[in-house]
N, C-alpha and C. Protein backbone atom coordinates (compact mmCIF):
# COMPACT_ATOMS: atom_id res chain seq x y z
N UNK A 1 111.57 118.73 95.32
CA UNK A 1 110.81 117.50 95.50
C UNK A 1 109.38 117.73 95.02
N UNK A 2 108.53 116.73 94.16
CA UNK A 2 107.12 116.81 93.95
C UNK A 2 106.37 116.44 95.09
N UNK A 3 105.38 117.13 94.94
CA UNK A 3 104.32 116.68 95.87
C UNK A 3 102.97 116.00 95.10
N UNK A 4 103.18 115.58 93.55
CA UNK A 4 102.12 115.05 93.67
C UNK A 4 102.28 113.53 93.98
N UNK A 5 100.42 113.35 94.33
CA UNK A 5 100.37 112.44 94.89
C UNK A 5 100.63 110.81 95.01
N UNK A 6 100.85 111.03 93.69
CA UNK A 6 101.62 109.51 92.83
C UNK A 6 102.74 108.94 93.80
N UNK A 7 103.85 110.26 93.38
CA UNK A 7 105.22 110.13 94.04
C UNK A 7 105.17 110.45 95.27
N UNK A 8 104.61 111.10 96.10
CA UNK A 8 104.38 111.34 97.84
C UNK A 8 104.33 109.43 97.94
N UNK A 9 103.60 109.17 97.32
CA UNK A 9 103.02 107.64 97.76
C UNK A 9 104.22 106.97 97.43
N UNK A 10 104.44 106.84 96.33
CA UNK A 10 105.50 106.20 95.75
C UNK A 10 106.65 106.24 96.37
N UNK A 11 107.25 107.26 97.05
CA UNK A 11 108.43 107.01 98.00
C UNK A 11 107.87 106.68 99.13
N UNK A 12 107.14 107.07 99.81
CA UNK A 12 106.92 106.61 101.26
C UNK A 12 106.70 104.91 100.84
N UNK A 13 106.05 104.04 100.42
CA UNK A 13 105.60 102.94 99.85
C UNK A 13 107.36 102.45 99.63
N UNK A 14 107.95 102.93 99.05
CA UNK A 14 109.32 102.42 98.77
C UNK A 14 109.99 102.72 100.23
N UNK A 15 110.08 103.53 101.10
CA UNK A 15 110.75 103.53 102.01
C UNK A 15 109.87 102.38 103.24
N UNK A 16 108.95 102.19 103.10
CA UNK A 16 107.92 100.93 104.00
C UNK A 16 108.76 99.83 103.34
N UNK A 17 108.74 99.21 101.91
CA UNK A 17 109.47 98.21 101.24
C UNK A 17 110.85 98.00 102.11
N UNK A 18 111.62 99.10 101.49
CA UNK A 18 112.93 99.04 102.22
C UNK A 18 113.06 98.62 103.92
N UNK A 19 111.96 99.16 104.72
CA UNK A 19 112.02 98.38 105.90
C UNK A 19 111.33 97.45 106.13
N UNK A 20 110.52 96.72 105.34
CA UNK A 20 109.61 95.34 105.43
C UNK A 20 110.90 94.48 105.44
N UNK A 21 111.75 94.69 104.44
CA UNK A 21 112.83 94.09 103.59
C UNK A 21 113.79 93.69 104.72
N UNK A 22 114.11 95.32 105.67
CA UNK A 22 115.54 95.11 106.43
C UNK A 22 114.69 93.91 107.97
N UNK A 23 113.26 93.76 108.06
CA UNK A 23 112.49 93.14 108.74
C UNK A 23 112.20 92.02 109.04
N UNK A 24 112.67 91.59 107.72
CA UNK A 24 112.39 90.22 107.01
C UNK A 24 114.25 89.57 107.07
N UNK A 25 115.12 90.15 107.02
CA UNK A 25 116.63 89.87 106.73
C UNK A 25 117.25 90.31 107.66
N UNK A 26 117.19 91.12 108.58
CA UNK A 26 118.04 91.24 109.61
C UNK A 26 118.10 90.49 110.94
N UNK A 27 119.39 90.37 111.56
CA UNK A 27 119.83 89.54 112.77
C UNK A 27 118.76 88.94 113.74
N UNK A 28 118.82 88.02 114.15
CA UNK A 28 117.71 87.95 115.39
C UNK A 28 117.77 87.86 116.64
N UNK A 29 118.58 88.98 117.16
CA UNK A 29 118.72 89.28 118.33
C UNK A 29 117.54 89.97 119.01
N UNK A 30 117.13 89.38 120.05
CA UNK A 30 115.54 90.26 120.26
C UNK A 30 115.83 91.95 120.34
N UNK A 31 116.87 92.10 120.93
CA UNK A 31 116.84 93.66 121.02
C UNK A 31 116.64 94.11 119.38
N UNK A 32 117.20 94.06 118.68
CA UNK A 32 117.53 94.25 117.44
C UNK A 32 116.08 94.37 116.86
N UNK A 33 115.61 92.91 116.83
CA UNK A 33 113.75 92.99 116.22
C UNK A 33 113.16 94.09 116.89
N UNK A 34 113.24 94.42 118.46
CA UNK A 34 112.12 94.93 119.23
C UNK A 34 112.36 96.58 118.59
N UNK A 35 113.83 96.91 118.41
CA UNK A 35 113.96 98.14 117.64
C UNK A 35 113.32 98.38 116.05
N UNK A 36 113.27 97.15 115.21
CA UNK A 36 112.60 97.17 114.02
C UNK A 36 111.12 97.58 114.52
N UNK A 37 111.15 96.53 115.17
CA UNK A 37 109.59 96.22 115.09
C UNK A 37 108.81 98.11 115.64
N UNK A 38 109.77 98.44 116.74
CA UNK A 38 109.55 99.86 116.77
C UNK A 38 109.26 100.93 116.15
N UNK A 39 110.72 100.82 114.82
CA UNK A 39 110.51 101.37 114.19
C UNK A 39 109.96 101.97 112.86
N UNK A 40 109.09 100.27 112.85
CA UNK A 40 108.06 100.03 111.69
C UNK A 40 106.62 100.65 111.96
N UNK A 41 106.57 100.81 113.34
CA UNK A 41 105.12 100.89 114.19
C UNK A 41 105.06 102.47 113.85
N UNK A 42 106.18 103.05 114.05
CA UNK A 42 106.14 104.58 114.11
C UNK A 42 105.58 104.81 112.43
N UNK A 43 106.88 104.20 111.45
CA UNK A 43 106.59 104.50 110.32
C UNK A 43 104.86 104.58 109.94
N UNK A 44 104.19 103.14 109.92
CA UNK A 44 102.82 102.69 109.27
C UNK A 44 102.02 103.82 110.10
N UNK A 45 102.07 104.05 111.57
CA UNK A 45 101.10 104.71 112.17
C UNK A 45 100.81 106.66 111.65
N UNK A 46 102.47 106.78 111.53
CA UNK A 46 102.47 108.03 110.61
C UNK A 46 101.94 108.08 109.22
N UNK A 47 101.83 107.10 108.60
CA UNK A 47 101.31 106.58 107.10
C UNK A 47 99.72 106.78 107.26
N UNK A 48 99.51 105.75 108.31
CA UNK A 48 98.10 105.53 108.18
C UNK A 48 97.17 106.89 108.43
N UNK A 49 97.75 107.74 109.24
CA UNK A 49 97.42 108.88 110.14
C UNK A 49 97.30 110.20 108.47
N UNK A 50 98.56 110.11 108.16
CA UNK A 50 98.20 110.55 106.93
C UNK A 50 97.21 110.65 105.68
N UNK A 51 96.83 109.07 105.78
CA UNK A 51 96.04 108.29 104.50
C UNK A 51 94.34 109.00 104.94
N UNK A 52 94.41 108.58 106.29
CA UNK A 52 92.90 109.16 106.79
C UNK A 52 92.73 110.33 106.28
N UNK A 53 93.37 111.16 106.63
CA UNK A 53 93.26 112.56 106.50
C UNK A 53 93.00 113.30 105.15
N UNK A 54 93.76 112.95 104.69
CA UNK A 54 93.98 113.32 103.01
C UNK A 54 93.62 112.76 101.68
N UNK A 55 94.42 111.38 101.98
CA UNK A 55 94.28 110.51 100.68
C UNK A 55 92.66 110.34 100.85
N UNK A 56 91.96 109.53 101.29
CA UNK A 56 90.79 109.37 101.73
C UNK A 56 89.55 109.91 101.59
N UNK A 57 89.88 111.16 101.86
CA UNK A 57 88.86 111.80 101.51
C UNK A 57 88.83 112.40 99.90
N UNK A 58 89.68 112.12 99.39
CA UNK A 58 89.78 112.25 97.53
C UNK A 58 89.44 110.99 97.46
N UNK A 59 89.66 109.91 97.66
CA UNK A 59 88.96 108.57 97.40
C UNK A 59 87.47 108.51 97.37
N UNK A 60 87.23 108.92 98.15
CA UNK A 60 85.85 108.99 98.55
C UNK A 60 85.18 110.44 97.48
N UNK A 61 85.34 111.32 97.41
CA UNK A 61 85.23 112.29 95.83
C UNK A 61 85.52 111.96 95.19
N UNK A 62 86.56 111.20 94.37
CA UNK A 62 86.79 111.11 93.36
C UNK A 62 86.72 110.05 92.27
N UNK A 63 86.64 108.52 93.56
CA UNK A 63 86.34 107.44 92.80
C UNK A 63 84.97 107.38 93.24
N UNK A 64 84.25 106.57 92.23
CA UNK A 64 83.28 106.55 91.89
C UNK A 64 82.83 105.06 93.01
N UNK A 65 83.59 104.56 93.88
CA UNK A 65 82.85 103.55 94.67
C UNK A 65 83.91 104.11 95.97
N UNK A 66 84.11 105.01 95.87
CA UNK A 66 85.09 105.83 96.87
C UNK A 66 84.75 105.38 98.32
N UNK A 67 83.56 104.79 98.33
CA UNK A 67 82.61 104.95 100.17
C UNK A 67 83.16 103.91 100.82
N UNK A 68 82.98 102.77 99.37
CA UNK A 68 82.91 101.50 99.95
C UNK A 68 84.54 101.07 100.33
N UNK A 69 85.43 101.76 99.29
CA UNK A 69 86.96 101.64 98.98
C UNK A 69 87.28 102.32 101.24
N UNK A 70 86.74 103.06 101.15
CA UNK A 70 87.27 103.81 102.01
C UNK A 70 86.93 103.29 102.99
N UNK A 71 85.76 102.94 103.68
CA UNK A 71 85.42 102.06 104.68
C UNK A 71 86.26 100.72 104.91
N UNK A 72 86.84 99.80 103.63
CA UNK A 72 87.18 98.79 103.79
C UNK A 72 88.62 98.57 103.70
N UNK A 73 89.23 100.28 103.71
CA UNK A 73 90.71 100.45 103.97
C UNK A 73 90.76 100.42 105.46
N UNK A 74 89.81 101.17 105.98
CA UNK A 74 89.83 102.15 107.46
C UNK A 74 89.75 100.77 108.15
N UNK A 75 89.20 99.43 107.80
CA UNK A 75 88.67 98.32 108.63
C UNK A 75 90.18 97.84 108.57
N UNK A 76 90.82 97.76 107.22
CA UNK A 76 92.27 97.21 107.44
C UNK A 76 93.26 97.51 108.45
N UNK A 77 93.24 99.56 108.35
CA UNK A 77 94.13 100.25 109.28
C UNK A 77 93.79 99.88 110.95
N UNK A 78 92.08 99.75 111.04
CA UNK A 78 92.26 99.02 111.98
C UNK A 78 92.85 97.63 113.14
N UNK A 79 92.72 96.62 111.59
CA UNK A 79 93.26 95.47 112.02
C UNK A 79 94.63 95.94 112.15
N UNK A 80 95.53 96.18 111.46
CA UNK A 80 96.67 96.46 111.67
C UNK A 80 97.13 97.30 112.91
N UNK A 81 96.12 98.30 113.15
CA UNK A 81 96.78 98.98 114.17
C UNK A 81 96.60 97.94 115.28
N UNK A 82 95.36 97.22 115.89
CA UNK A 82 95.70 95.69 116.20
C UNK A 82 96.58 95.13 116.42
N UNK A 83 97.23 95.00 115.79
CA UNK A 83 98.34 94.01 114.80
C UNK A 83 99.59 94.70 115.69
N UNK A 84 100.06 95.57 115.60
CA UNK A 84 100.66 96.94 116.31
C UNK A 84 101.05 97.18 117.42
N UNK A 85 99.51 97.04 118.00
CA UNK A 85 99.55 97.65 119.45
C UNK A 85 99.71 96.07 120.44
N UNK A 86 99.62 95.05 119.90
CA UNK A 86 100.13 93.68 120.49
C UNK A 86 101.51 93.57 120.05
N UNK A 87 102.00 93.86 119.23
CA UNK A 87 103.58 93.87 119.15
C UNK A 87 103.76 94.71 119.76
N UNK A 88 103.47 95.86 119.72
CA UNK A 88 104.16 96.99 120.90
C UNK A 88 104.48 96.62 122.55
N UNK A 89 103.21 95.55 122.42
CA UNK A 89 102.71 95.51 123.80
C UNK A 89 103.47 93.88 124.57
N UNK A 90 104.36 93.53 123.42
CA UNK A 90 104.74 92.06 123.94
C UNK A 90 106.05 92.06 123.38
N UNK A 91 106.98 91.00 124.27
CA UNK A 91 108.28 91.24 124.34
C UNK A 91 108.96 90.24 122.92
N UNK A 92 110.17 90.88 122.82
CA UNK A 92 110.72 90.34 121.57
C UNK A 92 110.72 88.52 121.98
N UNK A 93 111.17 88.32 123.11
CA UNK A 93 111.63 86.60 123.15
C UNK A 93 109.82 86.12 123.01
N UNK A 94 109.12 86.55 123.29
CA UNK A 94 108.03 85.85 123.16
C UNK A 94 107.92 85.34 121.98
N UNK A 95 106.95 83.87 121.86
CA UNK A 95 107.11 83.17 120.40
C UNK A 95 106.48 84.21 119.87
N UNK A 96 105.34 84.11 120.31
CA UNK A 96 104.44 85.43 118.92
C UNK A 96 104.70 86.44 118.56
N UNK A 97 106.15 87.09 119.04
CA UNK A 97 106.18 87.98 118.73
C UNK A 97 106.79 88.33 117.27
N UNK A 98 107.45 87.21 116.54
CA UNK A 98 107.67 87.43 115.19
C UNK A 98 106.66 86.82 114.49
N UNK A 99 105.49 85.82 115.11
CA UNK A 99 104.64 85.37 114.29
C UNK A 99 103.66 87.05 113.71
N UNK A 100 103.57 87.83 115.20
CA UNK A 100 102.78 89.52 114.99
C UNK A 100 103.67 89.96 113.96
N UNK A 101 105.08 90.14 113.71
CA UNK A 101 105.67 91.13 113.18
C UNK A 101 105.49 90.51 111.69
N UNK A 102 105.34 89.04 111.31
CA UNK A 102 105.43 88.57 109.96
C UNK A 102 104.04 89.21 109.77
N UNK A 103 102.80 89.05 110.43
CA UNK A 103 101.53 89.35 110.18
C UNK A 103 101.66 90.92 109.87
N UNK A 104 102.53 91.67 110.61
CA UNK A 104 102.15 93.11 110.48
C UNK A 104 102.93 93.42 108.67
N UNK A 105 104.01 92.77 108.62
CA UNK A 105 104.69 92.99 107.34
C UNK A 105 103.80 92.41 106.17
N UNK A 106 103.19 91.41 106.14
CA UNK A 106 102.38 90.92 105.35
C UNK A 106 100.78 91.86 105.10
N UNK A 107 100.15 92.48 106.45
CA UNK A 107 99.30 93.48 105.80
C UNK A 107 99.91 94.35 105.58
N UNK A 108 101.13 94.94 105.16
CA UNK A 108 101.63 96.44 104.82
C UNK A 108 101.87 95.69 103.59
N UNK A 109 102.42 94.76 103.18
CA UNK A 109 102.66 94.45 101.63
C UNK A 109 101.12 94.51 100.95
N UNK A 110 100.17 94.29 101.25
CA UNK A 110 98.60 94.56 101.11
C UNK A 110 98.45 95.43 100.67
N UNK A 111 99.15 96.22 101.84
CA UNK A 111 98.35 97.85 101.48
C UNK A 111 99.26 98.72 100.37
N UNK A 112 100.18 98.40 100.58
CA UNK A 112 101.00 98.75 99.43
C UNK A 112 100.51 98.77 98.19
N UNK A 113 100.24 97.41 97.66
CA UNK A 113 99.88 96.86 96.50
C UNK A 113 98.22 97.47 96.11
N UNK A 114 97.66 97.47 97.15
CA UNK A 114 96.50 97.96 96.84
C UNK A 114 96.58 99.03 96.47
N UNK A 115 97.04 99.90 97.54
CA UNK A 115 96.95 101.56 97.10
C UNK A 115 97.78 101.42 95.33
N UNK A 116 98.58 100.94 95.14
CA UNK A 116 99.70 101.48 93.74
C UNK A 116 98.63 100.76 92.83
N UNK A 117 97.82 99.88 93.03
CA UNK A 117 96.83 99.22 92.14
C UNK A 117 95.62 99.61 91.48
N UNK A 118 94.78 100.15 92.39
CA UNK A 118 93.56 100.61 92.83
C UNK A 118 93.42 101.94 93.17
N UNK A 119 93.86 102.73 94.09
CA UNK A 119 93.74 104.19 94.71
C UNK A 119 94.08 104.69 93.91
N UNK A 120 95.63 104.64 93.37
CA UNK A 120 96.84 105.51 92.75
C UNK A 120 96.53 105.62 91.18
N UNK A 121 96.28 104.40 90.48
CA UNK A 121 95.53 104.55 88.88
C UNK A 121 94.04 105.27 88.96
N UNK A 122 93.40 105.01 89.83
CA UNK A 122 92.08 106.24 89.91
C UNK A 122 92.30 107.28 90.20
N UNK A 123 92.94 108.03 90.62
CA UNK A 123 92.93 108.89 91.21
C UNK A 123 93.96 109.97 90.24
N UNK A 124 94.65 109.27 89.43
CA UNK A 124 95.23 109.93 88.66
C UNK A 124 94.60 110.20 87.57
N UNK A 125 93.30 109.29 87.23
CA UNK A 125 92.20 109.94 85.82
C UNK A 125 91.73 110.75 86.66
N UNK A 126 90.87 110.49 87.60
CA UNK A 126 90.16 111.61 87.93
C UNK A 126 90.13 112.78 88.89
N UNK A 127 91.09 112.87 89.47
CA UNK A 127 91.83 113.72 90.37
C UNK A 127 92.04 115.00 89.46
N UNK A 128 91.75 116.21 89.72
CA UNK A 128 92.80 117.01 88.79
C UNK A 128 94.54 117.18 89.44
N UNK A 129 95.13 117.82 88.19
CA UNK A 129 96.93 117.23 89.09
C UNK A 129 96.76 118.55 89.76
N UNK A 130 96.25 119.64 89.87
CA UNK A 130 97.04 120.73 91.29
C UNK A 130 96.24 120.28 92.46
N UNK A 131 94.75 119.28 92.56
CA UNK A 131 94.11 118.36 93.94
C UNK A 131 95.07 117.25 94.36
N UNK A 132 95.93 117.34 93.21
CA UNK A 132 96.75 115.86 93.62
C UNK A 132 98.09 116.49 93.88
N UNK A 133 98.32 117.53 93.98
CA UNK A 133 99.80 118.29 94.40
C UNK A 133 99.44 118.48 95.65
N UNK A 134 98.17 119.19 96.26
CA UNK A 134 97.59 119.39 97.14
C UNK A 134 97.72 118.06 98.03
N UNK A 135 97.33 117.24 97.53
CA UNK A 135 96.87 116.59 98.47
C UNK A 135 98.17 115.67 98.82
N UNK A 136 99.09 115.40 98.08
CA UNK A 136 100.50 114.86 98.61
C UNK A 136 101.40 115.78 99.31
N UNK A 137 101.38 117.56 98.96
CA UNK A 137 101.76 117.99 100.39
C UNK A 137 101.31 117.83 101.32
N UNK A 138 99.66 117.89 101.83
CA UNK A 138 99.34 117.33 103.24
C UNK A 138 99.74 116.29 103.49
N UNK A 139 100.10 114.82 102.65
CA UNK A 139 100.20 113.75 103.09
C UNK A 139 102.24 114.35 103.59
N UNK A 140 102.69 114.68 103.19
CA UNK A 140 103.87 114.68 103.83
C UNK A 140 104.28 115.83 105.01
N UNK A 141 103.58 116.29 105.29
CA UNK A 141 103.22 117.33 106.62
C UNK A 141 102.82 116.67 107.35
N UNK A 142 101.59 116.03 107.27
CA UNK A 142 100.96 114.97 108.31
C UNK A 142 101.49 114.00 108.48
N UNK A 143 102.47 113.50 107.77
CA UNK A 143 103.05 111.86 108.33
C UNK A 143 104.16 112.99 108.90
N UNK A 144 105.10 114.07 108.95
CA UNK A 144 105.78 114.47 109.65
C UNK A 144 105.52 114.82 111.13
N UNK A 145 104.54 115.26 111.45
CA UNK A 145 103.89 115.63 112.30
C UNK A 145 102.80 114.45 113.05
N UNK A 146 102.40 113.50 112.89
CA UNK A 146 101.71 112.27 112.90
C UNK A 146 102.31 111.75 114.76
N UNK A 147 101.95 110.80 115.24
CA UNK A 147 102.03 110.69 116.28
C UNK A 147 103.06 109.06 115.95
N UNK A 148 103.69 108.64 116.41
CA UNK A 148 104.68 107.34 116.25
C UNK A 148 103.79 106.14 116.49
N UNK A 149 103.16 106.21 117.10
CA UNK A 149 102.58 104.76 118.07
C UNK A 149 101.01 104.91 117.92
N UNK A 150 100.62 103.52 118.06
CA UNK A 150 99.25 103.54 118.03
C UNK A 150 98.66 103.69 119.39
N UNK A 151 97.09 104.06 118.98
CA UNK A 151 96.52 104.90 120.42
C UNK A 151 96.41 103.26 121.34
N UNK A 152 96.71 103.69 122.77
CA UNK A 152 96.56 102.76 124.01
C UNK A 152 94.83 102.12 123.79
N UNK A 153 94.09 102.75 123.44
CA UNK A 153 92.69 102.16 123.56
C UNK A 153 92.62 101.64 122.29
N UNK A 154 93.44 101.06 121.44
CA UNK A 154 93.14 100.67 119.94
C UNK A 154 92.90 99.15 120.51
N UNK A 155 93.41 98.34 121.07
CA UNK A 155 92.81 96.96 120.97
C UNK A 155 91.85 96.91 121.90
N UNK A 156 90.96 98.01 122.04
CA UNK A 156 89.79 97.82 122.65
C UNK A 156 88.29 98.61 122.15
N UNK A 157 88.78 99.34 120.78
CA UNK A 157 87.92 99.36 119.45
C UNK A 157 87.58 98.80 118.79
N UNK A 158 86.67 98.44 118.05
CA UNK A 158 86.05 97.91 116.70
C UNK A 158 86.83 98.55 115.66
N UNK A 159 86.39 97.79 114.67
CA UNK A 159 87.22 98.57 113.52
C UNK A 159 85.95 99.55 112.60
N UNK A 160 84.67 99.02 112.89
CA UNK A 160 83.50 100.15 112.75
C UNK A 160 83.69 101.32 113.64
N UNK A 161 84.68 101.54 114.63
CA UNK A 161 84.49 102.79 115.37
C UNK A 161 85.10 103.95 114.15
N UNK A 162 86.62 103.06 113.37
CA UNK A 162 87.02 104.57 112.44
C UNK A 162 86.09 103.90 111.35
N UNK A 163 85.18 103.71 110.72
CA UNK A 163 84.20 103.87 109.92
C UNK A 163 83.45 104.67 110.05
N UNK A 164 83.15 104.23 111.36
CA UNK A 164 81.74 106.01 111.93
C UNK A 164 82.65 106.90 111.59
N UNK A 165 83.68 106.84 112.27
CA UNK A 165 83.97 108.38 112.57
C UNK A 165 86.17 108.26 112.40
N UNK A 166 86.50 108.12 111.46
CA UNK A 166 88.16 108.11 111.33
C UNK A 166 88.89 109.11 111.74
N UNK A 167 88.00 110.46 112.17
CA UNK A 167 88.69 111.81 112.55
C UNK A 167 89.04 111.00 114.07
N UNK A 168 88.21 110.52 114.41
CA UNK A 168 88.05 110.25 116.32
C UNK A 168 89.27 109.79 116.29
N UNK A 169 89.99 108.84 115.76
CA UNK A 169 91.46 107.92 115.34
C UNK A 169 92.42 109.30 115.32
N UNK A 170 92.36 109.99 114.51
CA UNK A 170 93.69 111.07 114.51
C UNK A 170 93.54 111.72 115.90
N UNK A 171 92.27 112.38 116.44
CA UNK A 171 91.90 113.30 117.30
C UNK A 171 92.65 112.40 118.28
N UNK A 172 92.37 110.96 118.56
CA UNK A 172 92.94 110.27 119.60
C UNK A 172 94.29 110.25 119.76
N UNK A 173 95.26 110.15 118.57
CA UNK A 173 96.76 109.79 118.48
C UNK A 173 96.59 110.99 118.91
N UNK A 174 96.96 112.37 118.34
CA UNK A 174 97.33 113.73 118.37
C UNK A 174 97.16 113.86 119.92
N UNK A 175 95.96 113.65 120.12
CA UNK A 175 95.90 114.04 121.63
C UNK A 175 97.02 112.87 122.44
N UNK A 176 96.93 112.03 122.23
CA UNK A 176 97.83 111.23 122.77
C UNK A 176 99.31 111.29 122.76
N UNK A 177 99.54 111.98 121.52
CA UNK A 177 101.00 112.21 121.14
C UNK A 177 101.38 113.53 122.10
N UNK A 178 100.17 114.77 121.91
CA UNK A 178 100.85 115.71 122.67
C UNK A 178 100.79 116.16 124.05
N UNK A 179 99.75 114.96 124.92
CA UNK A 179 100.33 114.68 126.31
C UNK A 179 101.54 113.77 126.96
């Protein structure tokens, strides 16, 4: 398997597709959604947990408006984790609860498109390819290892809190994951 960073992205991004997809088309039995919706939360939060870490900080070196790119991803991952932690937090029969899950599938088609648009064509001029081998093995170590769920205090952050500081966001899951 490659690890550069193109294709690290490129399948994970295709395996998010594939479950936006089964999200959007499968049965609507609430149990059934509340298990999607589960197991979409785990996926993005392992994604996002990843993106901080790694992708991110080559964004920020390598593209040339890297600061601003990066700040105004971290504000997204916030809304979404948002987005997340109220679906997590509310039951399938509730009305809103597929109005949250269309909202959560609709910013992951976002981020998708953005990153394969924007991140992924920069980063391949100016990246060298063994920083970009590098840096798609961490991204697939860290989404292995990543925590499933978003942190309990996320809908009671700003989304300037992971701007200051996006380590505080992993430091929080991790710690959260391994109590």
């Amino acid at each position: 398997m490659t690890t550069d960073l193109s294709s690290v992205l490129a399948a994970a991004h295709q395996d998010l597709a594939g479950l936006l997809h089964e999200v959007e088309t499968s049965p609507a039995s609430p149990e059934h959604r509340r298990q999607l919706a589960d197991h979409m939360i785990t996926e993005l939060v392992a994604h996002a947990v990843a993106e901080e870490q790694h992708l991110y900080p080559a964004v920020r070196e390598y593209l040339p408006d890297g600061e601003r790119i990066v700040k105004a991803r971290l504000t997204e991952h916030a809304e979404t984790e948002q987005t997340m932690t109220e679906l997590q937090n509310m039951s399938p029969a509730d009305a809103q609860f597929e109005l949250l899950l269309s909202k959560l599938t609709t910013e992951t088609r976002r981020h998708i498109e953005d990153t394969e648009t924007v991140l992924l064509p920069g980063l391949q001029k100016a990246c060298p390819a063994a920083d970009r081998r590098e840096i798609g093995a961490k991204l697939l170590h860290t989404k292995q290892i990543a925590p499933g769920r978003p942190h309990p205090a996320a809908a009671d952050r700003k989304s300037g809190d992971l701007i200051l500081d996006p380590g505080v966001c992993l430091v929080e899951k991790v710690r959260n994951a391994l109590a």
